[in-house]
C-alpha atoms as a PDB file:
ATOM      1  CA  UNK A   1      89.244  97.265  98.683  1.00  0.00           C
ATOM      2  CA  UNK A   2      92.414  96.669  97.532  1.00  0.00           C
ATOM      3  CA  UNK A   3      93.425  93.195  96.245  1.00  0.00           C
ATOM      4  CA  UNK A   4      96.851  91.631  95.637  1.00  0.00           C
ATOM      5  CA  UNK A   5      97.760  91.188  92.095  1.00  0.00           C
ATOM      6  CA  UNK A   6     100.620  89.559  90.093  1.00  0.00           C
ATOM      7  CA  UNK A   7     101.992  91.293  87.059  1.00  0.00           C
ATOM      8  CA  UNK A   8     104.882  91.367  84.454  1.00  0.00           C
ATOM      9  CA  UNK A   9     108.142  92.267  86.677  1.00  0.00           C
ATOM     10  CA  UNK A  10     107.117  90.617  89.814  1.00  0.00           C
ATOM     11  CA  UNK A  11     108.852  87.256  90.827  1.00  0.00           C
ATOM     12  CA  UNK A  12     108.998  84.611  94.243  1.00  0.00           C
ATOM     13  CA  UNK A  13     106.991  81.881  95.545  1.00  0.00           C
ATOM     14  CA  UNK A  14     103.369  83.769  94.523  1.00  0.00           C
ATOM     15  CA  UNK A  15     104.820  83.604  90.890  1.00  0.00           C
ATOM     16  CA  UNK A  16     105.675  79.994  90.954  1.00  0.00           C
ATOM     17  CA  UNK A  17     101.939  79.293  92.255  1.00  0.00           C
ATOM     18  CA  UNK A  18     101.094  80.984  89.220  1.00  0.00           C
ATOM     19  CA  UNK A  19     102.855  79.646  86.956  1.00  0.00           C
ATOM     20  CA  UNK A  20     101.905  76.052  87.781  1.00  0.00           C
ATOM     21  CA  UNK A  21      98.645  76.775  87.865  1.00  0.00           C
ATOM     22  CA  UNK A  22      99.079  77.861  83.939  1.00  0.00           C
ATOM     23  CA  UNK A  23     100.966  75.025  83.447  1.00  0.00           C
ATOM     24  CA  UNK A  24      98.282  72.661  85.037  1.00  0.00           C
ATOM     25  CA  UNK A  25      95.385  74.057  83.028  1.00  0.00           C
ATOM     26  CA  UNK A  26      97.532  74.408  79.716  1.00  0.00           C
ATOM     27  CA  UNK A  27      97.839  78.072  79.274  1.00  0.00           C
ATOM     28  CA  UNK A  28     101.685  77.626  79.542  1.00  0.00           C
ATOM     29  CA  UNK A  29     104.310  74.749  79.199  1.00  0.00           C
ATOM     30  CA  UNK A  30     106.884  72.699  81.345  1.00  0.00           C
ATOM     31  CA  UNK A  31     109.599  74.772  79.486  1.00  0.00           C
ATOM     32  CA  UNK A  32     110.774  76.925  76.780  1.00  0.00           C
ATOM     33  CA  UNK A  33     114.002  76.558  74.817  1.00  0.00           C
ATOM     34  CA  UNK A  34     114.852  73.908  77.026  1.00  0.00           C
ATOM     35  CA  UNK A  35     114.477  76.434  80.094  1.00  0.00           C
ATOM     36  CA  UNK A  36     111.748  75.616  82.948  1.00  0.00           C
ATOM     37  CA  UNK A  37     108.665  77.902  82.798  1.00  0.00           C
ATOM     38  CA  UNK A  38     108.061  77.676  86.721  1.00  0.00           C
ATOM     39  CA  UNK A  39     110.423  79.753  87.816  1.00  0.00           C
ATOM     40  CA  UNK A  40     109.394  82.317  90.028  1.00  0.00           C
ATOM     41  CA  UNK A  41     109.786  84.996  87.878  1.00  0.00           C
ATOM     42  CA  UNK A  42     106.958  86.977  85.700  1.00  0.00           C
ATOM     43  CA  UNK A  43     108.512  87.496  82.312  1.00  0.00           C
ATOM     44  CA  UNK A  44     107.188  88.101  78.721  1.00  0.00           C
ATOM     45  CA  UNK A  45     106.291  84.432  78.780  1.00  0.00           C
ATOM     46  CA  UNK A  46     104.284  83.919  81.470  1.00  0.00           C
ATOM     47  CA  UNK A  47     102.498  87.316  80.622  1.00  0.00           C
ATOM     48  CA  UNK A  48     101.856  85.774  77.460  1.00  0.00           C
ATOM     49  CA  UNK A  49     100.374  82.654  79.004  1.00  0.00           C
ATOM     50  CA  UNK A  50      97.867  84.743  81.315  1.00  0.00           C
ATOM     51  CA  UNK A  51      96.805  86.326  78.472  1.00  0.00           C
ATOM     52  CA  UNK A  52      95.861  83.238  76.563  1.00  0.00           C
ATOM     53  CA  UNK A  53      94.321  81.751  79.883  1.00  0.00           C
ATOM     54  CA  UNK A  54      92.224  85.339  79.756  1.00  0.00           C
ATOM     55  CA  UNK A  55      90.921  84.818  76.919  1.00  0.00           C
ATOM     56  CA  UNK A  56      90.197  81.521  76.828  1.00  0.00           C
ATOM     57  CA  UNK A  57      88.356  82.714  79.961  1.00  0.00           C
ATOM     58  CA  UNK A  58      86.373  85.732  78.582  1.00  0.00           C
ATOM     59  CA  UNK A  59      87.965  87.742  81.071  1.00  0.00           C
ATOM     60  CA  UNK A  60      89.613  90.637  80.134  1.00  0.00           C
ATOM     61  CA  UNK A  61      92.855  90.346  78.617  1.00  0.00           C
ATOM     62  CA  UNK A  62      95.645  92.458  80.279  1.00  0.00           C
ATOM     63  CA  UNK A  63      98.031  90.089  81.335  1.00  0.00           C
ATOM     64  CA  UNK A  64      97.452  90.957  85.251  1.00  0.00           C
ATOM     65  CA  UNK A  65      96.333  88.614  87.349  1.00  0.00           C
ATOM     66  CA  UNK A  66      93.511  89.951  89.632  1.00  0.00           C
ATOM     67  CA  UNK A  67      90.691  88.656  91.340  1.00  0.00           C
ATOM     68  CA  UNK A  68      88.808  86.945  88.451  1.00  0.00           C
ATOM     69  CA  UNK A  69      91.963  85.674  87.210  1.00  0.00           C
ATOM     70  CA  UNK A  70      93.294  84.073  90.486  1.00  0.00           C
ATOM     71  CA  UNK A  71      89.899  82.805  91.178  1.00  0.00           C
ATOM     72  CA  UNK A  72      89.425  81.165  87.267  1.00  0.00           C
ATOM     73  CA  UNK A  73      92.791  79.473  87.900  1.00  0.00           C
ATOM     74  CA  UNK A  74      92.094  78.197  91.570  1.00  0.00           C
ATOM     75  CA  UNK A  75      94.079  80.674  93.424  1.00  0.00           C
ATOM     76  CA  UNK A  76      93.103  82.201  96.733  1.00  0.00           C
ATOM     77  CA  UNK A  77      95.816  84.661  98.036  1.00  0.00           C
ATOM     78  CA  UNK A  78      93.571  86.102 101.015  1.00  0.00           C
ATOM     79  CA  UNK A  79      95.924  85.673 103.945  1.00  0.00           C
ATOM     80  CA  UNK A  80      98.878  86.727 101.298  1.00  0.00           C
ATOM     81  CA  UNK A  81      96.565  90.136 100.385  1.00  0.00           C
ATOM     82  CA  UNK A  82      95.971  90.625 104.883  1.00  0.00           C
ATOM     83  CA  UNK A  83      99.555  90.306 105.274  1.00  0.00           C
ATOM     84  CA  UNK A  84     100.498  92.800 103.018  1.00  0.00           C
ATOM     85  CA  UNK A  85      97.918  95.146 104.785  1.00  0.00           C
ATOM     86  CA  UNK A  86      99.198  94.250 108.207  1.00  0.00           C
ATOM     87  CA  UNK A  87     102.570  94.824 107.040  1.00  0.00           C
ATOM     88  CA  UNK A  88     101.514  98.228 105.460  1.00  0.00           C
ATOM     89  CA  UNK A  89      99.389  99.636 108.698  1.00  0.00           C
ATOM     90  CA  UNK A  90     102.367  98.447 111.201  1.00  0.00           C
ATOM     91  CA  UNK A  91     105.015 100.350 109.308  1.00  0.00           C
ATOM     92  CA  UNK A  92     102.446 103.062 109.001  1.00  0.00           C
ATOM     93  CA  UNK A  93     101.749 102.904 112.545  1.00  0.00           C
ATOM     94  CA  UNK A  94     105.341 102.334 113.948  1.00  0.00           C
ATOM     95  CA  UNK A  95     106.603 105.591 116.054  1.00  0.00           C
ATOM     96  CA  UNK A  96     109.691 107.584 114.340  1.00  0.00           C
ATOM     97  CA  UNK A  97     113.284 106.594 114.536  1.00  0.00           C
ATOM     98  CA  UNK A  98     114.514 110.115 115.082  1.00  0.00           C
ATOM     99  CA  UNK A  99     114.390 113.353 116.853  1.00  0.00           C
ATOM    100  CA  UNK A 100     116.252 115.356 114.052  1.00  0.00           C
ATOM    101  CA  UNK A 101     115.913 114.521 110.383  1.00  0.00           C
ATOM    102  CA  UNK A 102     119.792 114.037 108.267  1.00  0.00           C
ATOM    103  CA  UNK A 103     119.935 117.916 107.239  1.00  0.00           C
ATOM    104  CA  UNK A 104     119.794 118.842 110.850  1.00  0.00           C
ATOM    105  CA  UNK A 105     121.254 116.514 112.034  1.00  0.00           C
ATOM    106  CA  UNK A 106     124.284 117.644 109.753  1.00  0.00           C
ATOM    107  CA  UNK A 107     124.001 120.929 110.336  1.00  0.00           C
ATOM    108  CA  UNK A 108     124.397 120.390 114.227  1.00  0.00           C
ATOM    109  CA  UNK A 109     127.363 118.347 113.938  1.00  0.00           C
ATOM    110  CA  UNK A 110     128.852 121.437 112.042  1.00  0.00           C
ATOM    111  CA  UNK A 111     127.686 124.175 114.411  1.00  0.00           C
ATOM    112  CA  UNK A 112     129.122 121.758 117.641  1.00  0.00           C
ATOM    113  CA  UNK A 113     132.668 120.952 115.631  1.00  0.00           C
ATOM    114  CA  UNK A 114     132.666 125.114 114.959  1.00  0.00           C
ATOM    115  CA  UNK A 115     132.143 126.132 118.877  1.00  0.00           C
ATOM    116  CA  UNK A 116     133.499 123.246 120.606  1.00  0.00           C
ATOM    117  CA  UNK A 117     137.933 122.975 119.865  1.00  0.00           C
ATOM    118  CA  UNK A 118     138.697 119.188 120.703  1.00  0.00           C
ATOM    119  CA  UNK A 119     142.933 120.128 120.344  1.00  0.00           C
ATOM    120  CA  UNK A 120     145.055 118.212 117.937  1.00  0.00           C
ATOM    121  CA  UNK A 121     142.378 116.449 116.452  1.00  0.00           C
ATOM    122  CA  UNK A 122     140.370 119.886 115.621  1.00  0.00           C
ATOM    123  CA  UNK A 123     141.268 119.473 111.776  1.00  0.00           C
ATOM    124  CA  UNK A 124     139.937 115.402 111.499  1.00  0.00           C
ATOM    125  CA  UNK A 125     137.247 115.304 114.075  1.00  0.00           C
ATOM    126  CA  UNK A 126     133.886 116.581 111.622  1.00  0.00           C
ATOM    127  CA  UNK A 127     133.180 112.576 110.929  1.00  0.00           C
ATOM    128  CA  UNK A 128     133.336 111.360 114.713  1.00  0.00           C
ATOM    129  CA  UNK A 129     131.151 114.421 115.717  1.00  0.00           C
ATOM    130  CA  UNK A 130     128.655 113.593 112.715  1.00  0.00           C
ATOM    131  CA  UNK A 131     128.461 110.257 114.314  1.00  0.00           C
ATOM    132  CA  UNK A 132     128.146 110.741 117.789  1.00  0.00           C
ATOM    133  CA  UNK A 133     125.531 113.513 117.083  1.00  0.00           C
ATOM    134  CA  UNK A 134     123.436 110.529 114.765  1.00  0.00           C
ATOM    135  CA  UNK A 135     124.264 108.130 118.181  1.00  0.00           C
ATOM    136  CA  UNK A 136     122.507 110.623 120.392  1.00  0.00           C
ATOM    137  CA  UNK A 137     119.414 111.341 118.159  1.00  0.00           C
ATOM    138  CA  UNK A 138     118.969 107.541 118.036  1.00  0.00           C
ATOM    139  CA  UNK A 139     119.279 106.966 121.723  1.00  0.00           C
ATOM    140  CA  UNK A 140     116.906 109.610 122.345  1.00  0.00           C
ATOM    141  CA  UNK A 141     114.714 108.217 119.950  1.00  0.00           C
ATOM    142  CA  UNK A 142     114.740 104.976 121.669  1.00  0.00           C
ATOM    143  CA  UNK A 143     114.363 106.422 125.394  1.00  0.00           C
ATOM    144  CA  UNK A 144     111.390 109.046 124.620  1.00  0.00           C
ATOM    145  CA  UNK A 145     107.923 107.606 125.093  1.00  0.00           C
ATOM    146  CA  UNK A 146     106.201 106.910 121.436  1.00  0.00           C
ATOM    147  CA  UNK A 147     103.912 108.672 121.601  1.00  0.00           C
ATOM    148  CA  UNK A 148     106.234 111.810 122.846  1.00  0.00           C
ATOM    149  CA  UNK A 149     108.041 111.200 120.238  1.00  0.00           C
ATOM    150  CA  UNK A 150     105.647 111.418 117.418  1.00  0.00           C
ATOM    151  CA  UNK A 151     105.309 114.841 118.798  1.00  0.00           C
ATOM    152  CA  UNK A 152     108.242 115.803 118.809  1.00  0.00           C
ATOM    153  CA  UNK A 153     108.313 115.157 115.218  1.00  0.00           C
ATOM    154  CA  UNK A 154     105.633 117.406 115.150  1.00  0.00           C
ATOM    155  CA  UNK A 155     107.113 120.620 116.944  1.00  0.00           C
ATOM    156  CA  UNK A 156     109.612 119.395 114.510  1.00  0.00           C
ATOM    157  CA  UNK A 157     107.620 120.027 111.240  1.00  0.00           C
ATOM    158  CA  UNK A 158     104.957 122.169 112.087  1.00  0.00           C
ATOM    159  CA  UNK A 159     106.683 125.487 114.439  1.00  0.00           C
ATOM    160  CA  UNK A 160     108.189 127.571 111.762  1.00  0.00           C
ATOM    161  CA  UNK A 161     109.571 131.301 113.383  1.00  0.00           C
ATOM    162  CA  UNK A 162     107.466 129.445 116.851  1.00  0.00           C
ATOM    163  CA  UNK A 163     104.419 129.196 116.074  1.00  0.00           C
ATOM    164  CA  UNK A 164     102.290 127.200 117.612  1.00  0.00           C
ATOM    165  CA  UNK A 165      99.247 127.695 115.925  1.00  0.00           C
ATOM    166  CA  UNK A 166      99.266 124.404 113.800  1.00  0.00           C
ATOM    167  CA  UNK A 167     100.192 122.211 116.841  1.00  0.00           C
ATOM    168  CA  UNK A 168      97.901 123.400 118.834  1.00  0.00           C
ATOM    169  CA  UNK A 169      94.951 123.082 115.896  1.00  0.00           C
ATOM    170  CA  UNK A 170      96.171 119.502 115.673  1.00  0.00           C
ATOM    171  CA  UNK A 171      95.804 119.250 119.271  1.00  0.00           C
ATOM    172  CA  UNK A 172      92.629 120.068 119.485  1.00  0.00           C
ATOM    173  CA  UNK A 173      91.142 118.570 116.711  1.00  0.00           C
ATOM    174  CA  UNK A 174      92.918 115.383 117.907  1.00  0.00           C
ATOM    175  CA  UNK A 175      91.399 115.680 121.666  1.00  0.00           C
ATOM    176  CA  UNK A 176      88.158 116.568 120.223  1.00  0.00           C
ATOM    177  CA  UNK A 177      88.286 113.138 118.089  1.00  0.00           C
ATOM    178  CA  UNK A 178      88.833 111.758 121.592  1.00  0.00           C
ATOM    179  CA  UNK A 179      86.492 113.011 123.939  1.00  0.00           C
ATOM    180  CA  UNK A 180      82.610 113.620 123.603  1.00  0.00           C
ATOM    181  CA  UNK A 181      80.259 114.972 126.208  1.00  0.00           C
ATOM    182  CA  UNK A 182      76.749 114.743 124.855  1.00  0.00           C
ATOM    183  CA  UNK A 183      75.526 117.655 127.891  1.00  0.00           C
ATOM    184  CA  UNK A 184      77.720 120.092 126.270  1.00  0.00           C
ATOM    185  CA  UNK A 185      77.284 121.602 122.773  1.00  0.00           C
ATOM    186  CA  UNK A 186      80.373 121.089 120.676  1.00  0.00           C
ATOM    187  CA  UNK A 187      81.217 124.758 120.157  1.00  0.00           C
ATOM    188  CA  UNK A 188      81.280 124.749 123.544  1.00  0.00           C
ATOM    189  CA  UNK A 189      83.540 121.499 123.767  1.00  0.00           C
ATOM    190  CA  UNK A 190      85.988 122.582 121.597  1.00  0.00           C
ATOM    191  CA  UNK A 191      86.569 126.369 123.218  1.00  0.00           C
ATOM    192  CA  UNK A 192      86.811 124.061 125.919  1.00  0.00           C
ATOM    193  CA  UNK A 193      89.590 122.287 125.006  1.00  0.00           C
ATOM    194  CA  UNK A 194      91.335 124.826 123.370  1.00  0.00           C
ATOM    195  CA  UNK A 195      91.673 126.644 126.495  1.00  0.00           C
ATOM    196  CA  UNK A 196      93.515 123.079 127.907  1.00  0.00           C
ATOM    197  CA  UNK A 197      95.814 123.250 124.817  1.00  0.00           C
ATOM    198  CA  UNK A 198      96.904 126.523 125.601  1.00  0.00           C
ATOM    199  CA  UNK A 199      97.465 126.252 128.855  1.00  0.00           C
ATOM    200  CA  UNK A 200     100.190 123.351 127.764  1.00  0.00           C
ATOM    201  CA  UNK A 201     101.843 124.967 124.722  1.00  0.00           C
ATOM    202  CA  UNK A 202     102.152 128.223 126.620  1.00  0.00           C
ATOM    203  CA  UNK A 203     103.920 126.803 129.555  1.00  0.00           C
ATOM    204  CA  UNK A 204     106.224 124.980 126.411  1.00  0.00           C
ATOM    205  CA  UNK A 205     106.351 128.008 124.334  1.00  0.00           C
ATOM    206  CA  UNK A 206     107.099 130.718 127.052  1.00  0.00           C
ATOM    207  CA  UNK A 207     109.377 128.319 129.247  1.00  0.00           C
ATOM    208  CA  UNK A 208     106.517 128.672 132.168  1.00  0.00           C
ATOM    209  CA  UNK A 209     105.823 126.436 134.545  1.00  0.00           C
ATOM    210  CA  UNK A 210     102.015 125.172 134.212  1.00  0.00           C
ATOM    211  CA  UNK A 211     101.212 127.102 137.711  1.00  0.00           C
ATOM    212  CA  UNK A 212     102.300 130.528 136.353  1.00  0.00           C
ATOM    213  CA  UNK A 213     100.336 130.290 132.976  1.00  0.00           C
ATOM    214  CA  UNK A 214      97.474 129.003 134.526  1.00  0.00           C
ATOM    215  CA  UNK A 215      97.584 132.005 136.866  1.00  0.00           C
ATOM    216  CA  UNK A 216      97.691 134.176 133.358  1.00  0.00           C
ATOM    217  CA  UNK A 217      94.800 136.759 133.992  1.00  0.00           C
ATOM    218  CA  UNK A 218      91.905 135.103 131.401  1.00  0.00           C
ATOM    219  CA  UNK A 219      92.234 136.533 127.907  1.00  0.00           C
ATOM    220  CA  UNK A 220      95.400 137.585 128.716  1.00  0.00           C
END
């Protein structure tokens, strides 16, 4: 598992910890050139200082503070290293922004400001159109279901010339995650839930209502 380290470069409140830590065990002074050592930031100096706490340590002497060097000097950043993974897996987690990404987004503001004349204000009107079109992605954004959303991102990426081969593979492998019958053999399982994806992108891909592709002829 990961673990949250300090190193040359970083600086706040987690570097101030450190650095009175060295200071309280000798590795590192009060000051320098008349200049407080405990000041938040990781610099040649208090790289230095790790590195003589390392060795004095046996540990071995890179001038990172890890695990064995956090622990040696009395520092426990657990809840710092699960809020850092928290903050990692929401923004992971945390449903797009957008319908459109920024080169599509331009390129529709273009293709409206071409077709659609707004009069005398034809020749200055590109930057309002770029914005309302960015104002209506956003709201859209906002009003669409999550979890519609993310999958619209994924028509989005994933249906070049139509295709809808990859979603539905994604589809199914993600439905298949989902359910599990232990009656039926999984070959089975999976034809059978192809045959639901289908169904669904068909009726998206053909503009057909569910009704009329599920009365498609089988095979067909």
């Amino acid at each position: 598992m990961a673990y949250f380290v300090l190193k040359r470069g970083d600086s706040g409140e987690d570097v101030q910890q450190l650095q009175a830590a060295l200071i309280e065990r000798g590795a590192l002074g009060n000051e320098t050139g008349g200049t407080p050592n405990k000041d938040g930031r990781f610099g040649w100096i208090t790289e230095d200082a790790v590195k003589k706490f390392q060795q004095e340590q046996h540990l071995d002497v890179d001038g990172i503070v890890g695990r064995e060097t956090a622990a040696a000097l009395g520092l426990d950043w657990t809840a710092r290293l699960q809020e850092r993974q928290q903050s990692v897996a929401a923004a992971r987690n945390a449903p797009p922004t957008h319908v459109l990404n920024e080169k599509q987004l331009t390129l529709l503001a273009e293709r409206i400001d071409a077709l659609i004349p707004t009069g005398p204000f034809d020749l200055i009107d590109g930057p309002l159109i770029s914005w309302l079109v960015s104002r209506l992605d956003a709201a859209l954004a906002k009003i669409l279901p999550s979890g519609v959303l993310v999958y619209i991102n994924d028509f989005n990426q994933g249906l070049p010339n139509g295709d809808f081969s990859a979603l539905k593979a994604r589809l199914v492998k993600t439905l298949n995650g989902h359910i599990n019958v232990p009656l039926i053999p999984e070959h089975v399982e999976e034809k059978i839930i192809a045959f639901f994806v289908d169904v669904i992108a068909d009726a998206l891909q053909l503009g057909r209502t569910f009704d009329t592709a599920l009365a498609k002829p089988a095979g067909a």
